[in-house]
C-alpha atoms as a PDB file:
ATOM      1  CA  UNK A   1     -36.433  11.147   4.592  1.00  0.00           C
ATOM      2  CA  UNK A   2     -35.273  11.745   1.275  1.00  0.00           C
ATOM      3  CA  UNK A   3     -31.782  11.624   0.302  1.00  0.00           C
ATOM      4  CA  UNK A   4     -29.530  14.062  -0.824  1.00  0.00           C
ATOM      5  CA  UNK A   5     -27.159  13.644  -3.530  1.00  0.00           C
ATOM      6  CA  UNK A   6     -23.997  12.477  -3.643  1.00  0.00           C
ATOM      7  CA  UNK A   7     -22.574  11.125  -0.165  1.00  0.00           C
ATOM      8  CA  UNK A   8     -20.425  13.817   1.725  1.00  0.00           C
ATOM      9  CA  UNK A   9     -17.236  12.733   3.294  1.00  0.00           C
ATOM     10  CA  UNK A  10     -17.798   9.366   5.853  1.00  0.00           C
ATOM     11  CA  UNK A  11     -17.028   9.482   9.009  1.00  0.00           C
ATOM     12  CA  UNK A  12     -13.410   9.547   9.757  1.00  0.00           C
ATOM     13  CA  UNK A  13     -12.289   5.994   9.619  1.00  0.00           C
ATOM     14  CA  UNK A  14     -15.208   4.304   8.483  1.00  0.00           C
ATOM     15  CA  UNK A  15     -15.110   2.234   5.371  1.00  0.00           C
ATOM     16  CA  UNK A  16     -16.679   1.700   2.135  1.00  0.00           C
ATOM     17  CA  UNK A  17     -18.392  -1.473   2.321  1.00  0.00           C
ATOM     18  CA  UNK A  18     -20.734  -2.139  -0.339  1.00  0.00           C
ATOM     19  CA  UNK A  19     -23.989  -0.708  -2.374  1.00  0.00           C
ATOM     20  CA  UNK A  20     -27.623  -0.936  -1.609  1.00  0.00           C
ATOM     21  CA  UNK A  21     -28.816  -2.075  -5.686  1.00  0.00           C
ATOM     22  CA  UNK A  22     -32.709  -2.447  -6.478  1.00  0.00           C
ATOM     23  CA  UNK A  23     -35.557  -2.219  -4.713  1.00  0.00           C
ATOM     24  CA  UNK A  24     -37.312  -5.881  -3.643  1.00  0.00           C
ATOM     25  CA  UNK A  25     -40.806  -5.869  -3.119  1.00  0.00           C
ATOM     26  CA  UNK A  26     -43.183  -3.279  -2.423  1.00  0.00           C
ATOM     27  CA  UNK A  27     -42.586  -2.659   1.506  1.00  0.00           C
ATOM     28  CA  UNK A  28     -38.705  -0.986   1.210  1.00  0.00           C
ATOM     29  CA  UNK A  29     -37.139  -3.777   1.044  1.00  0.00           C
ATOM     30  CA  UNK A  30     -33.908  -3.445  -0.848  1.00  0.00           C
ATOM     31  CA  UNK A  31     -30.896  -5.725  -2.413  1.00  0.00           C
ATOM     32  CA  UNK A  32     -27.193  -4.747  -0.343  1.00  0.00           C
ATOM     33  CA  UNK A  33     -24.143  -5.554  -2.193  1.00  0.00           C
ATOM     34  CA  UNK A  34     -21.464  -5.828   0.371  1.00  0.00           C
ATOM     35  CA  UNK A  35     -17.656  -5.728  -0.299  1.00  0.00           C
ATOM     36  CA  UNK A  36     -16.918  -7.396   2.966  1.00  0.00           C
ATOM     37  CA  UNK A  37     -17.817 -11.026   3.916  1.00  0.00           C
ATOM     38  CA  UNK A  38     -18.747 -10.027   6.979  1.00  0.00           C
ATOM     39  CA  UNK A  39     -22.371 -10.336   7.165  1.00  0.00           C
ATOM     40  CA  UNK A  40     -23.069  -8.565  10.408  1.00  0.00           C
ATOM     41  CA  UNK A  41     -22.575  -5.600   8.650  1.00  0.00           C
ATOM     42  CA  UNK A  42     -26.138  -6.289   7.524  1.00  0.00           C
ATOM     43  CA  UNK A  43     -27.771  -7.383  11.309  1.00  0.00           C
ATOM     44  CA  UNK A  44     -30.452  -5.919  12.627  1.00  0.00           C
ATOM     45  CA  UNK A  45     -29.000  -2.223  14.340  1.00  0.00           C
ATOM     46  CA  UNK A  46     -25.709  -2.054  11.926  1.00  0.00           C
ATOM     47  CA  UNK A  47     -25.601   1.412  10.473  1.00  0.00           C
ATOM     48  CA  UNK A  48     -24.393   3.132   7.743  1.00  0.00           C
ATOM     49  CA  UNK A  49     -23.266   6.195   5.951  1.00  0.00           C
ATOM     50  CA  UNK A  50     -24.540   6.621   3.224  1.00  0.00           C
ATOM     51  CA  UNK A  51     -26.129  10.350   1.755  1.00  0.00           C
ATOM     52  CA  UNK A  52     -24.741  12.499   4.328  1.00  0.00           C
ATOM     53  CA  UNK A  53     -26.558  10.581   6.848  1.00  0.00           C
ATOM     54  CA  UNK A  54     -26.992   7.225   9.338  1.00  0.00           C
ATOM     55  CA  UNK A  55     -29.182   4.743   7.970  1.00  0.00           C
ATOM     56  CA  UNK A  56     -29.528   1.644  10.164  1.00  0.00           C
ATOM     57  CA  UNK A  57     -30.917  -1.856   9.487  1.00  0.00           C
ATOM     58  CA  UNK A  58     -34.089  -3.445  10.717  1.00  0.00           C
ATOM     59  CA  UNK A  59     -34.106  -6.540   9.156  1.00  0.00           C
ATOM     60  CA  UNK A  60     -32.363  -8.382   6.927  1.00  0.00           C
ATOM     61  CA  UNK A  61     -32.063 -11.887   5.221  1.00  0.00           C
ATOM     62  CA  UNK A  62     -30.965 -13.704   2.640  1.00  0.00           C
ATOM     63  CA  UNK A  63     -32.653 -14.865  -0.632  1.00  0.00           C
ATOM     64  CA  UNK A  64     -32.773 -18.056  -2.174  1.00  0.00           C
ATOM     65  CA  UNK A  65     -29.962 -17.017  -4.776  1.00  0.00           C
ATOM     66  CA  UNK A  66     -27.603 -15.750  -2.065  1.00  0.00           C
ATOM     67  CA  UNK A  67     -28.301 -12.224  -2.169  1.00  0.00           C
ATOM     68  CA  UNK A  68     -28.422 -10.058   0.950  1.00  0.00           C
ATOM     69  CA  UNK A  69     -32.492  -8.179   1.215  1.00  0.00           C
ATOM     70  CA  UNK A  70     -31.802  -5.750   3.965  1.00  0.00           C
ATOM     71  CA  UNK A  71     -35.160  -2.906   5.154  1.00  0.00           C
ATOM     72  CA  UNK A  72     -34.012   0.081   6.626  1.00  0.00           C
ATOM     73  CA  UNK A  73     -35.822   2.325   8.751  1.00  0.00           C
ATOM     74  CA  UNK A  74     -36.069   5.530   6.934  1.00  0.00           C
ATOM     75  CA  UNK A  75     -37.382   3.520   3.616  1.00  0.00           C
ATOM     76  CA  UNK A  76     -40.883   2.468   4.065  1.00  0.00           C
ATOM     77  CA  UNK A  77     -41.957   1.992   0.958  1.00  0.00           C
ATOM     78  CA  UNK A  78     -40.661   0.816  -2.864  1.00  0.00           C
ATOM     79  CA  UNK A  79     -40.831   4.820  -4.096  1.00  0.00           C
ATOM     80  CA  UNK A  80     -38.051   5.055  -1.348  1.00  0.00           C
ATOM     81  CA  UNK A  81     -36.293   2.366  -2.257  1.00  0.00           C
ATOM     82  CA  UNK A  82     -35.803   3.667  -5.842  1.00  0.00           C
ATOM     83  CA  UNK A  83     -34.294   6.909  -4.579  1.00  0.00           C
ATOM     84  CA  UNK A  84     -31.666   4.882  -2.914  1.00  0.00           C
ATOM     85  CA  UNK A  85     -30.432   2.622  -5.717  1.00  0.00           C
ATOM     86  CA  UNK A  86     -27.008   2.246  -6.227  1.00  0.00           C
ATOM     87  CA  UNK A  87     -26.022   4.542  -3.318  1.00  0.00           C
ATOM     88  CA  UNK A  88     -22.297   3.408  -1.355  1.00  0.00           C
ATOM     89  CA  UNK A  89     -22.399   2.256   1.623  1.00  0.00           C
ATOM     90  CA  UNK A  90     -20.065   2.926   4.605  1.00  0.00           C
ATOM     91  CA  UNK A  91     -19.958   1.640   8.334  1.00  0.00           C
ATOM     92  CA  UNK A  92     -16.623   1.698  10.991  1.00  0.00           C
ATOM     93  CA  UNK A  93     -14.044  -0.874  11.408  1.00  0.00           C
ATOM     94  CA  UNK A  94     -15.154  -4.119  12.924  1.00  0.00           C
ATOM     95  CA  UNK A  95     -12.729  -5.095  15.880  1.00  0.00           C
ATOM     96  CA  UNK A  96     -11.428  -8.092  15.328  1.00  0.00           C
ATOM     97  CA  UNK A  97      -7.650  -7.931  16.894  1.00  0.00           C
ATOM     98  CA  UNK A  98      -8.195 -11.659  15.267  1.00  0.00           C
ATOM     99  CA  UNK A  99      -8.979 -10.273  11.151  1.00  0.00           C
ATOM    100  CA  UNK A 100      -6.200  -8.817   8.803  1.00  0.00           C
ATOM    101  CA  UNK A 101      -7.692  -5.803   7.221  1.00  0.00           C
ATOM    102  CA  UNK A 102      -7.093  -4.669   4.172  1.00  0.00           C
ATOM    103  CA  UNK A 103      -7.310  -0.697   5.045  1.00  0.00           C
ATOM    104  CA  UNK A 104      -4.606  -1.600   7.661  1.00  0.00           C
ATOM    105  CA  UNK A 105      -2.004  -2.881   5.236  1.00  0.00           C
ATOM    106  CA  UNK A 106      -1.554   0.175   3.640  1.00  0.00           C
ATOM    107  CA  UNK A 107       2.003   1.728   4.221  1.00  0.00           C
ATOM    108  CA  UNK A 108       3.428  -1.599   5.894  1.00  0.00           C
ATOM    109  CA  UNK A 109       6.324  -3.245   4.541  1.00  0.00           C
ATOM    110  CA  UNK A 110       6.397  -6.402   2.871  1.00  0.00           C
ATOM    111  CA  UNK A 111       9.270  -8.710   3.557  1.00  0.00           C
ATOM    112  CA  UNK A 112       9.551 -12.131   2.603  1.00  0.00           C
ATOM    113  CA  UNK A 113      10.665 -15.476   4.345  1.00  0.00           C
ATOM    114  CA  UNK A 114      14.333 -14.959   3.468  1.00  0.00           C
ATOM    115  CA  UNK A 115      14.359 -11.443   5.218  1.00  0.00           C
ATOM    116  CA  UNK A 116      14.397  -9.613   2.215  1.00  0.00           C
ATOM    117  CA  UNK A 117      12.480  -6.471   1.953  1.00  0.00           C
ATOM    118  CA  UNK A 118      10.357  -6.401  -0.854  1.00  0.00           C
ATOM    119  CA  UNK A 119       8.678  -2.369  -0.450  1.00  0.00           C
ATOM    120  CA  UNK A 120       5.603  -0.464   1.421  1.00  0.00           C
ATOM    121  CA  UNK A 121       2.176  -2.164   0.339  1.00  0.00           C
ATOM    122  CA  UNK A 122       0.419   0.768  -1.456  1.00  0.00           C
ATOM    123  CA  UNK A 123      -2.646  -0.272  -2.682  1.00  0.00           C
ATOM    124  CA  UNK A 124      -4.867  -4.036  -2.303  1.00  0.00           C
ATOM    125  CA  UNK A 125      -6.257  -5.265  -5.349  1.00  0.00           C
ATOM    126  CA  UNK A 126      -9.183  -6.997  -5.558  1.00  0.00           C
ATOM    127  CA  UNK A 127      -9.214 -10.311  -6.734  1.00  0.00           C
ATOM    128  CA  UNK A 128     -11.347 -13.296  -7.078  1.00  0.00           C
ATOM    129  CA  UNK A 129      -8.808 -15.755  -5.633  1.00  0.00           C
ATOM    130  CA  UNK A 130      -7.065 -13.424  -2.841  1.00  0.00           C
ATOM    131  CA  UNK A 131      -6.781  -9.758  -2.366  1.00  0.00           C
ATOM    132  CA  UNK A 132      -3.364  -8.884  -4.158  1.00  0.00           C
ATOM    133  CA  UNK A 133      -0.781  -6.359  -2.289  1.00  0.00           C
ATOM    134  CA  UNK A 134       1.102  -3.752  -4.667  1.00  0.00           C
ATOM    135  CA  UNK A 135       4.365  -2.324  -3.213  1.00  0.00           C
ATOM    136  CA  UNK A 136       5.613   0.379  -4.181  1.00  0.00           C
ATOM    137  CA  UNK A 137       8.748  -1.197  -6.133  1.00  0.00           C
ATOM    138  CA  UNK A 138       5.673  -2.632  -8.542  1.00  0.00           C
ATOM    139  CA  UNK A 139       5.613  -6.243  -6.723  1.00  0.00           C
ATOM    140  CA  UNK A 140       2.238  -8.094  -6.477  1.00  0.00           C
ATOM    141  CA  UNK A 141       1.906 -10.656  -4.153  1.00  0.00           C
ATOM    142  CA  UNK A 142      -1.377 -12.691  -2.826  1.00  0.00           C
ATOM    143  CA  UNK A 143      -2.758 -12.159   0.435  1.00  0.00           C
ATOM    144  CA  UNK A 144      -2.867 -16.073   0.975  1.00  0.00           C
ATOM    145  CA  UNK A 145       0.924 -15.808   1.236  1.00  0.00           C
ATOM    146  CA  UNK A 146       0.698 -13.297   4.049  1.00  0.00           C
ATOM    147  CA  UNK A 147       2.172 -15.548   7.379  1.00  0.00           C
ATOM    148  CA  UNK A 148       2.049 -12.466   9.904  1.00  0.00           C
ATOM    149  CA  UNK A 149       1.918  -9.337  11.025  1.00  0.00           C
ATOM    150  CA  UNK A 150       3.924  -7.638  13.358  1.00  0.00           C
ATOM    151  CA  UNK A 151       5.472  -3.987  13.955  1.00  0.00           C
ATOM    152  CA  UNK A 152       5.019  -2.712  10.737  1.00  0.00           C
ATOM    153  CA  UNK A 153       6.322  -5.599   8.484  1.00  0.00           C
ATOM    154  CA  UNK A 154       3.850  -7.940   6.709  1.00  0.00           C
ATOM    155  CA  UNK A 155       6.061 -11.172   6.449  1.00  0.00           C
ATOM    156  CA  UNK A 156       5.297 -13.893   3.624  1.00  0.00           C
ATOM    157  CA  UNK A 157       6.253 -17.066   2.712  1.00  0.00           C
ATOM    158  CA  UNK A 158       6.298 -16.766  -1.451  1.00  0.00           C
ATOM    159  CA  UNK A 159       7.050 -19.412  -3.468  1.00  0.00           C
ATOM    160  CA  UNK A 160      10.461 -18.911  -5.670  1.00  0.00           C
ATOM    161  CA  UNK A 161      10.137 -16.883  -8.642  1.00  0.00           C
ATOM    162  CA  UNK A 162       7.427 -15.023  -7.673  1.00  0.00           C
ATOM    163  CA  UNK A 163       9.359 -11.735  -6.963  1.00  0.00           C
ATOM    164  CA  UNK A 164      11.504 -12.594 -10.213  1.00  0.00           C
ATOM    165  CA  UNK A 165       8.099 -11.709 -12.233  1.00  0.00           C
ATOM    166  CA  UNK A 166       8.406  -8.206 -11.340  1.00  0.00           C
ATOM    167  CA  UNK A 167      12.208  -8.105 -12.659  1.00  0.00           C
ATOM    168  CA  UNK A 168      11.017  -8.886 -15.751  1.00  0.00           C
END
């Protein structure tokens, strides 16, 4: 099947979760690039959104330097595999009651150990080290911080001056 252009809207709820990159081999096979660490979202079955339609893995593995080689069913061959360079890819929310996710820290409010309210997260940066939450007073603070979640209210335990940064 050839793809279309650009992807249309994802299904409601699912998330963007990486890029398929260059093609490997002659037989389909092509490089993933996820933006998850989960890598069941690359097991054979797992599906995806990705140019207005479901693509779904039937093999995967990794290569020698790390990197994720996943075949798909509707690419059989390298000419295929061009087309779909660089295309996003998007799949639904893994439950895991067990997981913070980032898409579900959006709009909570951050309040540290000393009960003090410290705004609604509105975006999650990435970052090497830890994802970074941005409230919407301008405070940035680490996900490795985060000690809980409950009712709304992301609670952390930030070392002192942290919150004095954004003062500044």
């Amino acid at each position: 099947m050839r793809p279309s252009g650009r992807n249309s809207s994802p299904p409601d709820g699912w998330l963007a979760v990486g890029h398929l990159r260059r093609p490997h081999g002659l037989k389909g096979d092509i490089f993933v690039q996820l933006t998850t660490d989960r890598r069941e979202r690359v097991a054979p079955g797992a599906e995806f959104f990705a140019r207005d339609q479901l693509v779904s893995v039937v093999a995967s593995r990794v290569a020698g330097n790390g990197r994720i080689i996943a075949r798909f069913e509707h690419i059989p061959d390298r000419t295929e595999a061009e087309r779909w360079t660089n295309v996003e890819l998007f799949a639904a929310p893994i439950d895991d009651p067990s997981a913070l996710w980032v898409h579900e820290m959006i709009g909570l409010r951050v309040v540290d150990q000393h009960g003090v309210d410290r705004g609604s997260v509105t975006t999650v940066l990435a970052n090497p080290a830890a994802e970074i939450l941005e409230t919407d007073v301008g405070a940035l603070v680490p996900t490795n911080f985060v000690v809980g979640v409950a009712d709304g209210v992301i609670t952390v335990d930030a070392p002192d001056g942290l919150f004095e940064l954004n003062d500044d």
